[in-house]
Protein backbone atom coordinates (compact mmCIF):
# COMPACT_ATOMS: atom_id res chain seq x y z
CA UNK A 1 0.00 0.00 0.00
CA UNK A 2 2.95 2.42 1.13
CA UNK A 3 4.36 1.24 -2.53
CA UNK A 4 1.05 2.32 -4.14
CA UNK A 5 0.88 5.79 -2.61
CA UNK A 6 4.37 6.57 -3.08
CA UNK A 7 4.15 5.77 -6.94
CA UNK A 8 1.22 7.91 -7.22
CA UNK A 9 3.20 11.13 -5.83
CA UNK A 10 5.92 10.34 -8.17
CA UNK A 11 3.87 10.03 -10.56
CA UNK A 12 1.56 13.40 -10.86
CA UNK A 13 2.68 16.34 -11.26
CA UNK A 14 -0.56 17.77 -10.10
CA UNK A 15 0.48 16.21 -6.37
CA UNK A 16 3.96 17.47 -6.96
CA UNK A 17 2.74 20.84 -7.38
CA UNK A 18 0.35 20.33 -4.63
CA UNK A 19 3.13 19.52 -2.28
CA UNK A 20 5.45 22.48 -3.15
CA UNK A 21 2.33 24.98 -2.58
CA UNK A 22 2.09 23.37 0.84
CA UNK A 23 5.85 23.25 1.83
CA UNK A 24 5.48 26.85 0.63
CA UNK A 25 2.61 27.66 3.07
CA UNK A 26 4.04 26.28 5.69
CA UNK A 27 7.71 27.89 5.65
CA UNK A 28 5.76 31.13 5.14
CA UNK A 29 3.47 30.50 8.16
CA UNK A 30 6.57 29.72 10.79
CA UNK A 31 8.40 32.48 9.07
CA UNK A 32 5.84 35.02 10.08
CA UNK A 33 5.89 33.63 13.39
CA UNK A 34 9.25 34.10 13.77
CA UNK A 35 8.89 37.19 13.20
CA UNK A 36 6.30 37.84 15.51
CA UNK A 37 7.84 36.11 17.82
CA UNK A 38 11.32 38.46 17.52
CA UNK A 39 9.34 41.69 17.41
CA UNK A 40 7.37 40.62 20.69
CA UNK A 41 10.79 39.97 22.29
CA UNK A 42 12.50 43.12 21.39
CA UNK A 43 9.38 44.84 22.90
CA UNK A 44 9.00 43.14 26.28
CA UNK A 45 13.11 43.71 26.11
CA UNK A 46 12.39 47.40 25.63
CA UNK A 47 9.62 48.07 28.26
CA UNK A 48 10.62 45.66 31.21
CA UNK A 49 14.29 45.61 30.69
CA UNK A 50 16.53 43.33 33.34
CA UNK A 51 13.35 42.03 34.54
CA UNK A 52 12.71 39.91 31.31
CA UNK A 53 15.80 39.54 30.07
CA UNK A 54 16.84 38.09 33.53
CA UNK A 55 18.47 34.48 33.76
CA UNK A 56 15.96 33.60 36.27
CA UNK A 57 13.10 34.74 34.08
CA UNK A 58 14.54 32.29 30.99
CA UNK A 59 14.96 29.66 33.29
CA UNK A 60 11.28 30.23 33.96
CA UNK A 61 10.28 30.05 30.21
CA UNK A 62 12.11 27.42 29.64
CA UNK A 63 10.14 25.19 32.12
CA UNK A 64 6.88 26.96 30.96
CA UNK A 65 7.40 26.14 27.16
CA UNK A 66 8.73 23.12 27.69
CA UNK A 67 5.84 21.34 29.26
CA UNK A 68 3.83 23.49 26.84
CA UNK A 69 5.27 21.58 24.11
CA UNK A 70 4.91 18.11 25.30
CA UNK A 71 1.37 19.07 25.23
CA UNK A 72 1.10 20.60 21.80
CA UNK A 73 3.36 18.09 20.48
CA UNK A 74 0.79 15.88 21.37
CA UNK A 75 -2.08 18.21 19.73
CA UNK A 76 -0.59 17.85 16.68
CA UNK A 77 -1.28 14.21 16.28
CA UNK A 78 -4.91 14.72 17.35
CA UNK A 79 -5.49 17.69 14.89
CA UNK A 80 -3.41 16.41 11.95
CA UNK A 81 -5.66 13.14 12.31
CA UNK A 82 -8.70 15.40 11.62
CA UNK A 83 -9.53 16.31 15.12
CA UNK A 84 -8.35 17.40 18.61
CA UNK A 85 -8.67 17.18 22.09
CA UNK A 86 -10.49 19.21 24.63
CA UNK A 87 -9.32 16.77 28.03
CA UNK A 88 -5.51 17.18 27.94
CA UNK A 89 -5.54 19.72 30.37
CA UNK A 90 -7.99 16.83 32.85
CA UNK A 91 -5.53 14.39 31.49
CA UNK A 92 -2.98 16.24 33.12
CA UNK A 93 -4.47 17.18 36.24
CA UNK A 94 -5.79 13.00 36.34
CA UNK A 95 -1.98 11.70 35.81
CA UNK A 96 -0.77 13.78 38.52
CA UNK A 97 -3.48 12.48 41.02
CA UNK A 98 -2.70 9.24 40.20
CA UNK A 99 0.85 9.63 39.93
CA UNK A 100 0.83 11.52 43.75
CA UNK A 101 -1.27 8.94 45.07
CA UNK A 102 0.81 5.92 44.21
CA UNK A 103 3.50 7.85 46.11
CA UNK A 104 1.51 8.73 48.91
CA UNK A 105 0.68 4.94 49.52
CA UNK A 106 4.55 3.89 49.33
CA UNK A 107 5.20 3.63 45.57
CA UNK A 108 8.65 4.21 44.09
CA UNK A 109 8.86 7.25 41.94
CA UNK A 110 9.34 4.84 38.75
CA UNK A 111 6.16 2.89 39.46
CA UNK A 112 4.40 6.51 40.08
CA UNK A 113 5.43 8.03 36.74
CA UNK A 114 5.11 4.44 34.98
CA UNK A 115 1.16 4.75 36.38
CA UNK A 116 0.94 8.37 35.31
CA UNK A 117 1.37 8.03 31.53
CA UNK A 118 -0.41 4.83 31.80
CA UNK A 119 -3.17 5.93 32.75
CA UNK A 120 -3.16 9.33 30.18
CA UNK A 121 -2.32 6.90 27.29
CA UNK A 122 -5.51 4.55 28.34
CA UNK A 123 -7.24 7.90 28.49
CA UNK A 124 -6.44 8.67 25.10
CA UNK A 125 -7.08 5.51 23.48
CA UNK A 126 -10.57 5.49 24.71
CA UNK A 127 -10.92 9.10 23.56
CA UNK A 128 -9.58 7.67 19.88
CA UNK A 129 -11.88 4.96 20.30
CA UNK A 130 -15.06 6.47 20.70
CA UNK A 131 -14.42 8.78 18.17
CA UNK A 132 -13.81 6.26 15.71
CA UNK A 133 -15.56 3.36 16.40
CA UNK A 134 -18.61 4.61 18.13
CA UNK A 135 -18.48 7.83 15.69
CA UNK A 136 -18.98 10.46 18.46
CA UNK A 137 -17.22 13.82 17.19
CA UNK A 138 -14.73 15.03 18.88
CA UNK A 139 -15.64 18.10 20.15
CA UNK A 140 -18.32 15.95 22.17
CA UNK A 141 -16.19 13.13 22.82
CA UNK A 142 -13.11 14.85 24.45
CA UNK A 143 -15.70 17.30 26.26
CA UNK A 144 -17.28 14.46 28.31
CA UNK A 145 -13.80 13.12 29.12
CA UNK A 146 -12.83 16.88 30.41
CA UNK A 147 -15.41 16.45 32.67
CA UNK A 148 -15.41 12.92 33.63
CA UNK A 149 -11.66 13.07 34.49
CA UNK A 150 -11.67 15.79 36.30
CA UNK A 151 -14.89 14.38 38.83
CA UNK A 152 -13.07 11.17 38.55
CA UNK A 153 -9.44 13.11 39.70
CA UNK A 154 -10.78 15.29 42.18
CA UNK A 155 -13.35 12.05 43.87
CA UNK A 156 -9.79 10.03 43.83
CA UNK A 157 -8.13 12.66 45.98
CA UNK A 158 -11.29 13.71 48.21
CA UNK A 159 -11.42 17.25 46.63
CA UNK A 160 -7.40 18.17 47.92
CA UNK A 161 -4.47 18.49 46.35
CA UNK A 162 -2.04 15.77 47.31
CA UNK A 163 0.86 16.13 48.81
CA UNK A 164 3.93 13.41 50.05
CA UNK A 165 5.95 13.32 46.29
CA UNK A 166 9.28 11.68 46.42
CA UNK A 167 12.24 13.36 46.24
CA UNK A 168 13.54 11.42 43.62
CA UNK A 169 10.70 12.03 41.56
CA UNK A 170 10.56 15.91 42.00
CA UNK A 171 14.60 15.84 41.45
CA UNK A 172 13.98 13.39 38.55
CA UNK A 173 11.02 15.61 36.60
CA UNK A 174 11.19 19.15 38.71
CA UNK A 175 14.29 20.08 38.63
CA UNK A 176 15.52 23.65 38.02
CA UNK A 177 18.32 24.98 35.49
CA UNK A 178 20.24 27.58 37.25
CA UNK A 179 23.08 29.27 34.49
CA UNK A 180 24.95 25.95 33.78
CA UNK A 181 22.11 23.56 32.81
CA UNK A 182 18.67 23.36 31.51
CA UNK A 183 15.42 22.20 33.61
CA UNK A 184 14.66 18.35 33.62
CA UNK A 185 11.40 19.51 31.52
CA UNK A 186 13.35 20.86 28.81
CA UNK A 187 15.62 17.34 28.65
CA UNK A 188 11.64 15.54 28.82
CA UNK A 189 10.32 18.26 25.76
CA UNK A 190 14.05 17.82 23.71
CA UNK A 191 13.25 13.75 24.18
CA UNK A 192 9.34 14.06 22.98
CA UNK A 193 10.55 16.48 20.21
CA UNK A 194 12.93 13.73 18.62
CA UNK A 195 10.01 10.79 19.06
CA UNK A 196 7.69 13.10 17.28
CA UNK A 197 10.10 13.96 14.56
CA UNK A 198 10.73 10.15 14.34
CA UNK A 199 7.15 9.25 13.94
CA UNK A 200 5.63 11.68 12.27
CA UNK A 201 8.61 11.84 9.79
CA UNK A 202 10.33 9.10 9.34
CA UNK A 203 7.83 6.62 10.02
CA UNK A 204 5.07 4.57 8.03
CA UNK A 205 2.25 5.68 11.24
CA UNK A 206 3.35 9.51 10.60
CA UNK A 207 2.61 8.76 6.85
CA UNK A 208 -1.32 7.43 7.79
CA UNK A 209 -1.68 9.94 9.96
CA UNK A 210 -1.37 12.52 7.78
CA UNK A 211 -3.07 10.70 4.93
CA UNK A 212 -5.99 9.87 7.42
CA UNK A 213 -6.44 13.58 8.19
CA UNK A 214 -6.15 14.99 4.37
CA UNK A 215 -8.71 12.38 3.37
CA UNK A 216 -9.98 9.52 5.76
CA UNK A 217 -12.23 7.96 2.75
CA UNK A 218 -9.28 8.18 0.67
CA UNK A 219 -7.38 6.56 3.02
CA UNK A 220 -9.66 3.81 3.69
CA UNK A 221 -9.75 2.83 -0.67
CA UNK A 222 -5.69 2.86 -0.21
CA UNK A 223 -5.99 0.04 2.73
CA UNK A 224 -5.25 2.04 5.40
CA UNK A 225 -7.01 0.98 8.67
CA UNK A 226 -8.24 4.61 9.54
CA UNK A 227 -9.98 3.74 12.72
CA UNK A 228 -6.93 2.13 14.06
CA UNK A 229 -4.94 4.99 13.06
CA UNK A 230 -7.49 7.37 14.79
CA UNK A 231 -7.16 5.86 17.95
CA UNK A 232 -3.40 5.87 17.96
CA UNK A 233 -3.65 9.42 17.69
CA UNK A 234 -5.09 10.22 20.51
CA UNK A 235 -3.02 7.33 22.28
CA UNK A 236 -0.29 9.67 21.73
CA UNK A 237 -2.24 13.02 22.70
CA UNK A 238 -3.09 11.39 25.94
CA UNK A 239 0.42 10.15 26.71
CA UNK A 240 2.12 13.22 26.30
CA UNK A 241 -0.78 15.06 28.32
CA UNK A 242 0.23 12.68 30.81
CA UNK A 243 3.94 13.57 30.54
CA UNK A 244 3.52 17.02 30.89
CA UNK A 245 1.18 16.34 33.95
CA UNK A 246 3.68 14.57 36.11
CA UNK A 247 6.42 17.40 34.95
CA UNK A 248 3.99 20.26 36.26
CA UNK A 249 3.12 17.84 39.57
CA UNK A 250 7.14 17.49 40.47
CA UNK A 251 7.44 21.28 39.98
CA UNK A 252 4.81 22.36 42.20
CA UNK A 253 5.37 19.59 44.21
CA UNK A 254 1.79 18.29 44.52
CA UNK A 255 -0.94 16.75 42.46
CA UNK A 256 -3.65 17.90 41.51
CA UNK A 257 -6.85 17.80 39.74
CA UNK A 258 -7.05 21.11 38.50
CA UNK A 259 -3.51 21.61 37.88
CA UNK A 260 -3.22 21.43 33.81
CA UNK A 261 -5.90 23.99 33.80
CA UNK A 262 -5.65 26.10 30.63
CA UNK A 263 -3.68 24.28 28.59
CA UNK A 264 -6.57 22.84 26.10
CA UNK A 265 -6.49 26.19 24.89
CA UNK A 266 -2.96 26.73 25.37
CA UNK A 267 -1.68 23.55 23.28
CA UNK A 268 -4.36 23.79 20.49
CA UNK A 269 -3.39 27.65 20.00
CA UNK A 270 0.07 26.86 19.75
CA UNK A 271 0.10 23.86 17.19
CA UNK A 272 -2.64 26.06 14.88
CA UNK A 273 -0.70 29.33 15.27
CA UNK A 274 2.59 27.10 13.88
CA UNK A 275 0.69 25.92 10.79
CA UNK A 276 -1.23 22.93 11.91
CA UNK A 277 -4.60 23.55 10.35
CA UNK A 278 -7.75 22.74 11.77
CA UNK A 279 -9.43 20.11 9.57
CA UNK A 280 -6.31 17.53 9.58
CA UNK A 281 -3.86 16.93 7.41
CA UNK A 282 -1.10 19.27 7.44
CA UNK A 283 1.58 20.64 10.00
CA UNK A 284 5.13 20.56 11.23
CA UNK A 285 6.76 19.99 14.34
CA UNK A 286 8.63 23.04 13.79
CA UNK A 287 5.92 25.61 13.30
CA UNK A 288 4.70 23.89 17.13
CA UNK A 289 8.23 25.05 18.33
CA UNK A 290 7.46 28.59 17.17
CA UNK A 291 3.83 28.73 18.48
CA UNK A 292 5.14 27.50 21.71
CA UNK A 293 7.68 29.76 22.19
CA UNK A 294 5.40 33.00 20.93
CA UNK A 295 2.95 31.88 23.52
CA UNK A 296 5.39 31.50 25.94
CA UNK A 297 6.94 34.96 25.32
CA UNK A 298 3.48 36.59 25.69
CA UNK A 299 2.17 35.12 28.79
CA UNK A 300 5.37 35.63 30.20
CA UNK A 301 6.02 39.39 29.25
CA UNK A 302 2.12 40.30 30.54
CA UNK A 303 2.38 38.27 33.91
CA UNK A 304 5.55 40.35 34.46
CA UNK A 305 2.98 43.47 33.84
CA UNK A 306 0.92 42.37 36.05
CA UNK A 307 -1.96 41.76 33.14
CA UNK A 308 -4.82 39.72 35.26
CA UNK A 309 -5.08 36.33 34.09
CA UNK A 310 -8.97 36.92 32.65
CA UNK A 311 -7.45 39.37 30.03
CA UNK A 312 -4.43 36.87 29.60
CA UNK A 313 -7.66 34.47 28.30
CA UNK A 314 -9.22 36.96 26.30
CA UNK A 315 -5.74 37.80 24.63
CA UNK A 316 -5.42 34.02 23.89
CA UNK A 317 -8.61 33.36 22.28
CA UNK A 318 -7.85 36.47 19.82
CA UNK A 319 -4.44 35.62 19.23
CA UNK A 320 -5.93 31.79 18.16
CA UNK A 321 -9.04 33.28 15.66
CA UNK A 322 -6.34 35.82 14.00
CA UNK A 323 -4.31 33.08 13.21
CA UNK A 324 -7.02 30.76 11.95
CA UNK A 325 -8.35 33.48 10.10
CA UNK A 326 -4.33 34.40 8.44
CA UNK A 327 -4.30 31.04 7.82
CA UNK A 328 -7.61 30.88 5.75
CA UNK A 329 -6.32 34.39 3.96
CA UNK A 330 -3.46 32.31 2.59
CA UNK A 331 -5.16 29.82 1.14
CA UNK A 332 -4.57 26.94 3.79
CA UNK A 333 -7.73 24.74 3.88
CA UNK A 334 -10.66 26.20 5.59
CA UNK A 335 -12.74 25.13 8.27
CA UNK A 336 -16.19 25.18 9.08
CA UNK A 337 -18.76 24.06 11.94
CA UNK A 338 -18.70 20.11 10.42
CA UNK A 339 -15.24 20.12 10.88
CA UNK A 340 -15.07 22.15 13.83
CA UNK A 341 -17.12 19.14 15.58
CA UNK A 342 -15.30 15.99 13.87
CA UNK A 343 -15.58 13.90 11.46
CA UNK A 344 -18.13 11.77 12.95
CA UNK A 345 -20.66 14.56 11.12
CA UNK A 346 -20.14 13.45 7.78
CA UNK A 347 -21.13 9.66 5.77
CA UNK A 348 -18.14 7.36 6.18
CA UNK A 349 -17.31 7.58 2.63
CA UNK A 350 -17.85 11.27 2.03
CA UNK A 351 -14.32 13.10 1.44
CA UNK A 352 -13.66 15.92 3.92
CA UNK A 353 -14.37 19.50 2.84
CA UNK A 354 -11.66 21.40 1.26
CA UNK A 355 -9.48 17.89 0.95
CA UNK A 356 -8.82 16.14 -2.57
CA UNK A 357 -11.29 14.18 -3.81
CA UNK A 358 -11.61 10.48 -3.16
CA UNK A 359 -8.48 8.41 -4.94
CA UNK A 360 -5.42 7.04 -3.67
CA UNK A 361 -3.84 10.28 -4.95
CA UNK A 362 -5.09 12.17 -2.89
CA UNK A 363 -3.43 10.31 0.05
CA UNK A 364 -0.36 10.72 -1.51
CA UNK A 365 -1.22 14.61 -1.74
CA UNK A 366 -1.16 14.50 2.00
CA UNK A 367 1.70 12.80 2.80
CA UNK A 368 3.81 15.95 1.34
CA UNK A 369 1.99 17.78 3.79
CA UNK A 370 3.63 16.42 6.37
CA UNK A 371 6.82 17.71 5.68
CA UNK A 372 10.37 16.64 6.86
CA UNK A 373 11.54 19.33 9.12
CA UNK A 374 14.85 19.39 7.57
């Protein structure tokens, strides 16, 4: 099958054209980020001086974007598939219940963290598994689980944070920099940054993935099991929400129901703002990088002004419908309320708005999407 789809890219020059225009988009999406993201710098360089240019204040966004970016990372998968997912800020706030708990009843820290992403990868899996098996969208599907997970986290630890975390495990994931190293959760981010690269470039599941998302019908005539593919997806969303999680838990040094609060937002603004579109089927690990660290920059630079946190959200949501809209402006494919709520909307065999039509070309159209990150 792999054979099949790569001999139909070869093959048409329509796809090869297709693939340059959206190697193009992309570069000049993270480009303009980049930009963004310099011009926001020198400002918050030029009104708060020391205070943001300050060692301890990069240490600070370096643990901030880094467990931002095991997150998003994670995003990716889900919204490249077609989707995305509303619970990995629960997810979080469930893994580091669990993992606290474990180590509250006499658990080593290994056994603790082993529990932790256990339990956000089984959380993801059932997430991919209701929406493609039981064809619940995923707006509705990762909603309930928000909820359920976080009355399931907060009846696990009788309403309270929980306290008692090993040493080991806050000096394994919690760790701090200082000037001659980086924070543990930038060593976790650099590790889930070269796994992601790895599988969503180099390997046959990053090539369905992105197929699935340009065209799921499509993909099913080329042999691809899209269901299974689905749920893999979110397998990975959830484990990574997991991951970041237990890194927040060991550097607060508690767990928590409520403690990945705002990071749904957070990681879907950040993958979209680097070029993953909405709708599935294109994006790049690196334009993630560069919505991570523009995020991180801003939140940053207005806590240091003392901007409340309720304008923080409100600056957020803008920040995420400009760059949608951008997005649409430069011709990357648009999205509507059917894809807004899944997939699960449309007939099994319908292809997805604003994709290529139903052929095994137009799986190979979206495995140039992909890009290499090279």
């Amino acid at each position: 099958m792999l054979h099949i789809m790569s001999e139909q890219r070869h093959s048409s020059p329509g796809t090869a054209w297709a693939a340059v225009r959206s190697q193009t988009r992309q570069l000049r999406t993270e480009l303009q980020v980049l930009a963004a993201l310099v011009a926001l710098c020198g400002y918050f360089i030029a009104t708060q001086g020391s205070t943001f240019a300050s060692s301890s204040n990069f240490d600070n966004m370096v643990w901030q974007g880094s467990i931002l970016f095991v997150v998003a990372a994670g995003q990716m998968f889900a919204l490249i598939v077609g989707g995305f997912d509303l619970s990995v800020a629960a997810n979080m706030g469930f893994a580091s219940t669990v993992s606290a708990l474990v180590m509250q009843g006499g658990g080593s820290p290994a056994t603790a963290i082993l529990v932790g992403v256990a339990s956000g990868a089984a959380v993801g899996a059932v997430n991919g598994f209701v929406i493609a098996y039981l064809k619940i969208s995923p707006f509705v599907a990762t909603l309930g689980m928000l909820t359920f997970l976080s009355g399931f986290a907060n009846r696990l630890a009788h309403g309270q944070s929980v306290s008692g975390l090993h040493p080991d495990f806050i000096s394994w994931l919690g760790s701090s920099g200082g000037s001659l190293r980086l924070p543990s959760a930038a060593f976790v981010a650099i590790g889930v940054l070269v796994v992601s690269w790895f599988v969503a470039s180099r390997h046959r599941i990053g090539l369905y993935i992105y197929a699935v998302g340009g065209s799921d019908a499509a993909s099913r005539l080329a042999g691809v099991r899209v269901a299974s593919i689905v749920v893999l997806a979110y397998t990975l969303c959830g484990t990574l929400a997991s991951l970041a999680g237990l890194l927040l838990s060991a550097r607060v040094g508690i767990g928590q129901a409520a403690l990945g609060q705002t990071f749904d937002l957070l990681s879907i603004a950040a993958a979209v703002i680097g070029g993953v579109a909405i709708g599935g089927g294109v994006g790049r690990l690196s334009g993630v990088i560069l919505g991570v660290a523009l995020f991180t920059v801003l939140t940053t630079g207005l806590n240091i002004a003392a901007v409340d946190e309720f304008t923080q959200q409100m600056i957020t949501g803008a920040v995420l419908v400009l760059a949608v809209l951008l997005a649409q402006l430069q011709g990357a494919p648009k999205f509507s309320v059917r894809s807004l709520l899944g997939r699960a909307t449309r007939a099994p065999d319908a292809p997805a708005p604003g994709h290529p039509a139903e052929s095994t070309a137009a799986v190979s159209v979206t495995t140039s999407m992909r890009g290499d990150d090279e």
